[in-house]
Protein backbone atom coordinates (compact mmCIF):
# COMPACT_ATOMS: atom_id res chain seq x y z
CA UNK A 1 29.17 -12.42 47.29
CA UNK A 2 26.94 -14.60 49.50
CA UNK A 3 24.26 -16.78 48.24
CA UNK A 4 21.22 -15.01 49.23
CA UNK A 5 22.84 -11.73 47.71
CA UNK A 6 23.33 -13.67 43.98
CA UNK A 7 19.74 -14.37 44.31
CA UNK A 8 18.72 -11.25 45.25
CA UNK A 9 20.67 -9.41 42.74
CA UNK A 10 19.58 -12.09 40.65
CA UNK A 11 15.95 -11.24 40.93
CA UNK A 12 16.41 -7.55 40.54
CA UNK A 13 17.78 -8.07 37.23
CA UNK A 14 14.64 -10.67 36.55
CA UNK A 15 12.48 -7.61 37.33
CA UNK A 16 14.20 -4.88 35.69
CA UNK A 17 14.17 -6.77 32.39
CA UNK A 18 10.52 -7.81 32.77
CA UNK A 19 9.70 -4.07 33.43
CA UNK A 20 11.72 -2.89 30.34
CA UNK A 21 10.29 -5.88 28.10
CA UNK A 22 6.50 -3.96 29.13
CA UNK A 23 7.80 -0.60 28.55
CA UNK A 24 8.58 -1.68 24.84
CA UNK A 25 5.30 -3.63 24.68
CA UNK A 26 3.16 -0.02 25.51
CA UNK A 27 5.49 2.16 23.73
CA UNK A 28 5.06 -0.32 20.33
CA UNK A 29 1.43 -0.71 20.53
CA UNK A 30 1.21 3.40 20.96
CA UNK A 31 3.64 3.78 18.00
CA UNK A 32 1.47 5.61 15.33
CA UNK A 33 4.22 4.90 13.39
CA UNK A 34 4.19 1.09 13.03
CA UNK A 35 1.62 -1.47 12.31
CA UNK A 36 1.66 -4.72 12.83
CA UNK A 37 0.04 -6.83 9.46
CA UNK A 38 -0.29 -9.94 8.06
CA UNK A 39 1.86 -10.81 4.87
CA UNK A 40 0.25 -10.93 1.52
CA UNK A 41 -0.06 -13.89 -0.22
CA UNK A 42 -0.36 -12.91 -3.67
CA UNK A 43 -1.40 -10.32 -5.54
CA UNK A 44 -4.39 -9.56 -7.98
CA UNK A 45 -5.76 -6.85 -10.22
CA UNK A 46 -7.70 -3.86 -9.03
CA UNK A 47 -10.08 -4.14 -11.15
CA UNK A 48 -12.34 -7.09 -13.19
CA UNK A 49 -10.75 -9.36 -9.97
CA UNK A 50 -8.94 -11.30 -9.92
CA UNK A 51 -7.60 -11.31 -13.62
CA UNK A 52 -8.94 -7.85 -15.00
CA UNK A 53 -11.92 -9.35 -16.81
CA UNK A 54 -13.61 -6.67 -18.88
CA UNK A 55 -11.49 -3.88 -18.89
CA UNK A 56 -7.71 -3.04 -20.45
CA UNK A 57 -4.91 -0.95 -19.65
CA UNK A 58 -5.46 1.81 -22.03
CA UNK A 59 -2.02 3.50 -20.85
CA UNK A 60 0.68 1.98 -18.78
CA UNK A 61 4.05 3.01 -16.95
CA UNK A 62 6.33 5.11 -18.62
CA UNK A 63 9.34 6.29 -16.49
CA UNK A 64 11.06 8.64 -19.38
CA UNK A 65 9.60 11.79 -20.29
CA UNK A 66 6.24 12.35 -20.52
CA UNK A 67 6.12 10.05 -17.50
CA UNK A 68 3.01 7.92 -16.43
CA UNK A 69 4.13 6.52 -12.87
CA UNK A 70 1.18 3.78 -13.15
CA UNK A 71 -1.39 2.42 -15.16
CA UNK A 72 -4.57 3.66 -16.91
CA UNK A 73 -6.86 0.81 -16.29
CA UNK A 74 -10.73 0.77 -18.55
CA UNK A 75 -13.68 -0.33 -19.11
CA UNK A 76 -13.99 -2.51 -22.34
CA UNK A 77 -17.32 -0.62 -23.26
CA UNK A 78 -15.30 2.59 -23.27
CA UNK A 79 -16.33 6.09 -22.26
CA UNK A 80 -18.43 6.30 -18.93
CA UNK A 81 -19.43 2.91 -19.39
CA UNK A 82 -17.23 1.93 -16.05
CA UNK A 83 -18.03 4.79 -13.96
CA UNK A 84 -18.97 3.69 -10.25
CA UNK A 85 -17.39 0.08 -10.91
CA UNK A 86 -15.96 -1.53 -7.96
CA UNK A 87 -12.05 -1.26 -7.69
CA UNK A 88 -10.27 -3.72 -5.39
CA UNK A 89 -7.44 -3.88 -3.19
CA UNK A 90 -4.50 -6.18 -4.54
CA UNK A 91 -3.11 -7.89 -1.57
CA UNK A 92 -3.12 -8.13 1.85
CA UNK A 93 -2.32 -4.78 3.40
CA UNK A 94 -2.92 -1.43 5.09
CA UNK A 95 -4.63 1.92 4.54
CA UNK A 96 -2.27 4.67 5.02
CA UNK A 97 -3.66 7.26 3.00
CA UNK A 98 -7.35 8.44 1.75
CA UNK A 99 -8.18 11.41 0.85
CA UNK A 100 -10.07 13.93 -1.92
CA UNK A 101 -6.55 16.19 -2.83
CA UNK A 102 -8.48 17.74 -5.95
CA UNK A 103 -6.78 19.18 -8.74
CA UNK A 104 -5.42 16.46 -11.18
CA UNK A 105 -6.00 13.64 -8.69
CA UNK A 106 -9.53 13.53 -6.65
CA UNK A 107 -10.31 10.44 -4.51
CA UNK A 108 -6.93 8.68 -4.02
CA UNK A 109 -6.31 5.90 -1.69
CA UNK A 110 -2.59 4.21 -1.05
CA UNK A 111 -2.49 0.85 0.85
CA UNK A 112 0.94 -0.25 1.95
CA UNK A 113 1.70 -4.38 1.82
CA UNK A 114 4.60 -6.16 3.15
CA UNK A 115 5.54 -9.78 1.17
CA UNK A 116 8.30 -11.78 0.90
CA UNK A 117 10.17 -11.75 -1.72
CA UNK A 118 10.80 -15.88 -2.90
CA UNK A 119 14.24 -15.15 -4.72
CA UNK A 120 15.59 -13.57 -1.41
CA UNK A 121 13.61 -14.85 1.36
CA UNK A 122 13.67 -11.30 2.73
CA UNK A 123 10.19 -9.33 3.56
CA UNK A 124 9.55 -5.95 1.27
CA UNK A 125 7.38 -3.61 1.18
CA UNK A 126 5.85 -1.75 -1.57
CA UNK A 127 2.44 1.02 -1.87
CA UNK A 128 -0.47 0.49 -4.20
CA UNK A 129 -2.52 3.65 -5.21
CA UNK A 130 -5.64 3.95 -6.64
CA UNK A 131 -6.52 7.20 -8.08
CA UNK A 132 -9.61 9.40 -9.52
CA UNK A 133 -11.94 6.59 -7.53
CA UNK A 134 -15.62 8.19 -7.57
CA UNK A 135 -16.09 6.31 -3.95
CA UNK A 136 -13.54 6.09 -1.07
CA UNK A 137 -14.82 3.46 0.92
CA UNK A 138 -12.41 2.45 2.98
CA UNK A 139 -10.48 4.77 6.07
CA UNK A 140 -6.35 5.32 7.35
CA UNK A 141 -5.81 2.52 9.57
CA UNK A 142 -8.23 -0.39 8.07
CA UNK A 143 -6.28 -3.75 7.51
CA UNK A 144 -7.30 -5.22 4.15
CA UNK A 145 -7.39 -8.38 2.50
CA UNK A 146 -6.98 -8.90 -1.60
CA UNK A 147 -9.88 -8.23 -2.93
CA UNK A 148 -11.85 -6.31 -0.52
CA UNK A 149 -13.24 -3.14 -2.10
CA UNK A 150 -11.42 0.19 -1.37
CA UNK A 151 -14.29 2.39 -3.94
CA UNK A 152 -15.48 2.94 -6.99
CA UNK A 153 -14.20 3.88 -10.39
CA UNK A 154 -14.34 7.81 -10.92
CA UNK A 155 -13.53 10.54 -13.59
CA UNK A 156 -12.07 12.68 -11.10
CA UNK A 157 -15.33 14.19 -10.78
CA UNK A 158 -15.90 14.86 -14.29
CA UNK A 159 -12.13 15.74 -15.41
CA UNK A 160 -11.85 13.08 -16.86
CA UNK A 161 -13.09 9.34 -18.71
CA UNK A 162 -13.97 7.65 -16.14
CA UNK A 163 -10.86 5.07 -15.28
CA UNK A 164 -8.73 3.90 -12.57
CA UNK A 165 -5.11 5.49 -12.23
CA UNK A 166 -3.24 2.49 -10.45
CA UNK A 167 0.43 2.30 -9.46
CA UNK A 168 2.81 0.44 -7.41
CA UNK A 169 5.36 1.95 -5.82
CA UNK A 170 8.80 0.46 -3.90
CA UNK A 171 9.45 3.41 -2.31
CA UNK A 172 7.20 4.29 -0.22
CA UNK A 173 8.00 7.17 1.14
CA UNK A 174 6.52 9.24 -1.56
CA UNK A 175 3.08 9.67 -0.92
CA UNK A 176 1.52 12.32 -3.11
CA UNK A 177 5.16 13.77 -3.69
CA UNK A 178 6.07 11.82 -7.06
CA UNK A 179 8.63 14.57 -7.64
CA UNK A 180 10.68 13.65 -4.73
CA UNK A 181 11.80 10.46 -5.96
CA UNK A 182 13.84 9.91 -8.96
CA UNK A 183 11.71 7.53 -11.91
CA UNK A 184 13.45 4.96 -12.32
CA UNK A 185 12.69 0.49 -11.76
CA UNK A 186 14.15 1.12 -8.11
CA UNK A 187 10.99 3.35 -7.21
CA UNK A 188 8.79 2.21 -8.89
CA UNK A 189 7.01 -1.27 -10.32
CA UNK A 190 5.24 -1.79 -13.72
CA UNK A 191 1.98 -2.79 -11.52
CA UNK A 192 1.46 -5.41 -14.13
CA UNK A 193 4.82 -6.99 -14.32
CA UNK A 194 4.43 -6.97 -10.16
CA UNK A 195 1.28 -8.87 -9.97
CA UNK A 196 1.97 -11.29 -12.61
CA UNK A 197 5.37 -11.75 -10.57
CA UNK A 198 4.39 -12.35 -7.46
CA UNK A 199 0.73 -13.83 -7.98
CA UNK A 200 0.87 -16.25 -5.58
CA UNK A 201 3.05 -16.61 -2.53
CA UNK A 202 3.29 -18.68 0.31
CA UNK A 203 0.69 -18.18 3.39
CA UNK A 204 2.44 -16.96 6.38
CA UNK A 205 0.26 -16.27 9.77
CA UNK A 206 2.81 -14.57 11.90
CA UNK A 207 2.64 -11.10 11.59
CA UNK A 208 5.72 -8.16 10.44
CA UNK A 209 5.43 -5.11 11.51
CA UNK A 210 5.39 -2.24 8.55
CA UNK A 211 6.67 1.20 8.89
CA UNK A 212 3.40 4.23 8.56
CA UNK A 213 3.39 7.81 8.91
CA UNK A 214 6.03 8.09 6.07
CA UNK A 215 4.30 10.59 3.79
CA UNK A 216 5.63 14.34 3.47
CA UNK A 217 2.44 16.19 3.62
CA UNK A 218 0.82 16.82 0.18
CA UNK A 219 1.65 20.07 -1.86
CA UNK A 220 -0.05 20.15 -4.91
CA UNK A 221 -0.55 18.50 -8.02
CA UNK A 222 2.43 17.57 -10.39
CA UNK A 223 0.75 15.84 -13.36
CA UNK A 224 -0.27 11.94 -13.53
């Protein structure tokens, strides 16, 4: 092959990878599927930020029959007293889910974060939900940081005390279908063991992109 055909074929290949590098580019940033977030940098309560001052976890997780995928998070005054308080979001993150599904659950927003994990070095991701909220004030797509306020405390409009149902989930393609996934440590975190555990981590500014749009649609209610 002649000189001025390597160069030719040379710059075809130049262009052809530049034109496949932008096809990626507009096919990622019209991916409803994937989001592009910041890492979180600790975690804090939802509630009482950042240490839960003023209210208790009247019930926590319990992954054997009865099961309680979360926490049951209070008022210290008791009753009503903490209906309409502001609950926060935990950690950097993403909205992926809010919605009024009635029955046993009313207002419920789930925010997924991606950290990294210090033992491994490796980026995970994991849901927070935060359940019977009185307010939704925050919409499907809004990046969050920790402690920005996602609504208000609720009683699942009258159902119930007022409190906040609170969970964090590994697995998170569950969504509002608990049932789907099997109870056990490799679903799902005891949200308090999780924040205490990874209260502070180091700041990262690049980016990661997080898988969305991983929800089965929601069915019905299968008890909290």
């Amino acid at each position: 092959m002649s000189p001025d055909l390597k160069i030719a074929s040379r710059g075809s290949m130049h262009k052809l990878l530049l034109f496949v590098l932008l096809a990626s580019a507009f096919l990622f940033s019209n991916n409803s599927n994937a989001e592009r977030i910041k890492l979180a940098d600790g975690f804090d309560f939802p509630v009482g930020k950042p240490d839960a001052s003023g209210y208790y976890k009247a019930r926590g997780l319990r992954l054997r029959s009865p099961t309680h995928f979360g926490e049951d998070w209070n008022g210290r005054a008791g009753g009503d007293s903490d209906l309409g308080d502001p609950v926060y979001c935990i950690g950097t993150g993403i909205v992926t889910f809010a919605h009024n599904v009635r029955q046993g659950w009313g207002n419920v927003v789930l925010i997924r974060h991606a950290y990294r994990d210090p033992a491994s070095g490796k980026v995970k991701f994991v849901d927070s939900l935060y359940g019977h909220l009185d307010r939704i004030m925050v919409k499907v797509g809004q990046e969050l940081k920790r402690g920005d306020q996602v609504g208000t405390i609720g009683s699942n409009f009258g159902m119930y005390p007022a409190h906040l149902h609170f969970e964090i989930r590994h697995n998170i393609n569950i969504g509002m279908q608990r049932n789907a996934a099997p109870s056990d440590y490799a679903n799902w975190a005891d949200p308090t063991d999780f924040i205490n555990k990874y209260r502070r981590l180091n700041r990262e500014w690049r980016g990661v992109t997080v898988p969305t749009g991983t929800y089965q649609e929601y069915k019905g209610f299968k008890g909290l």
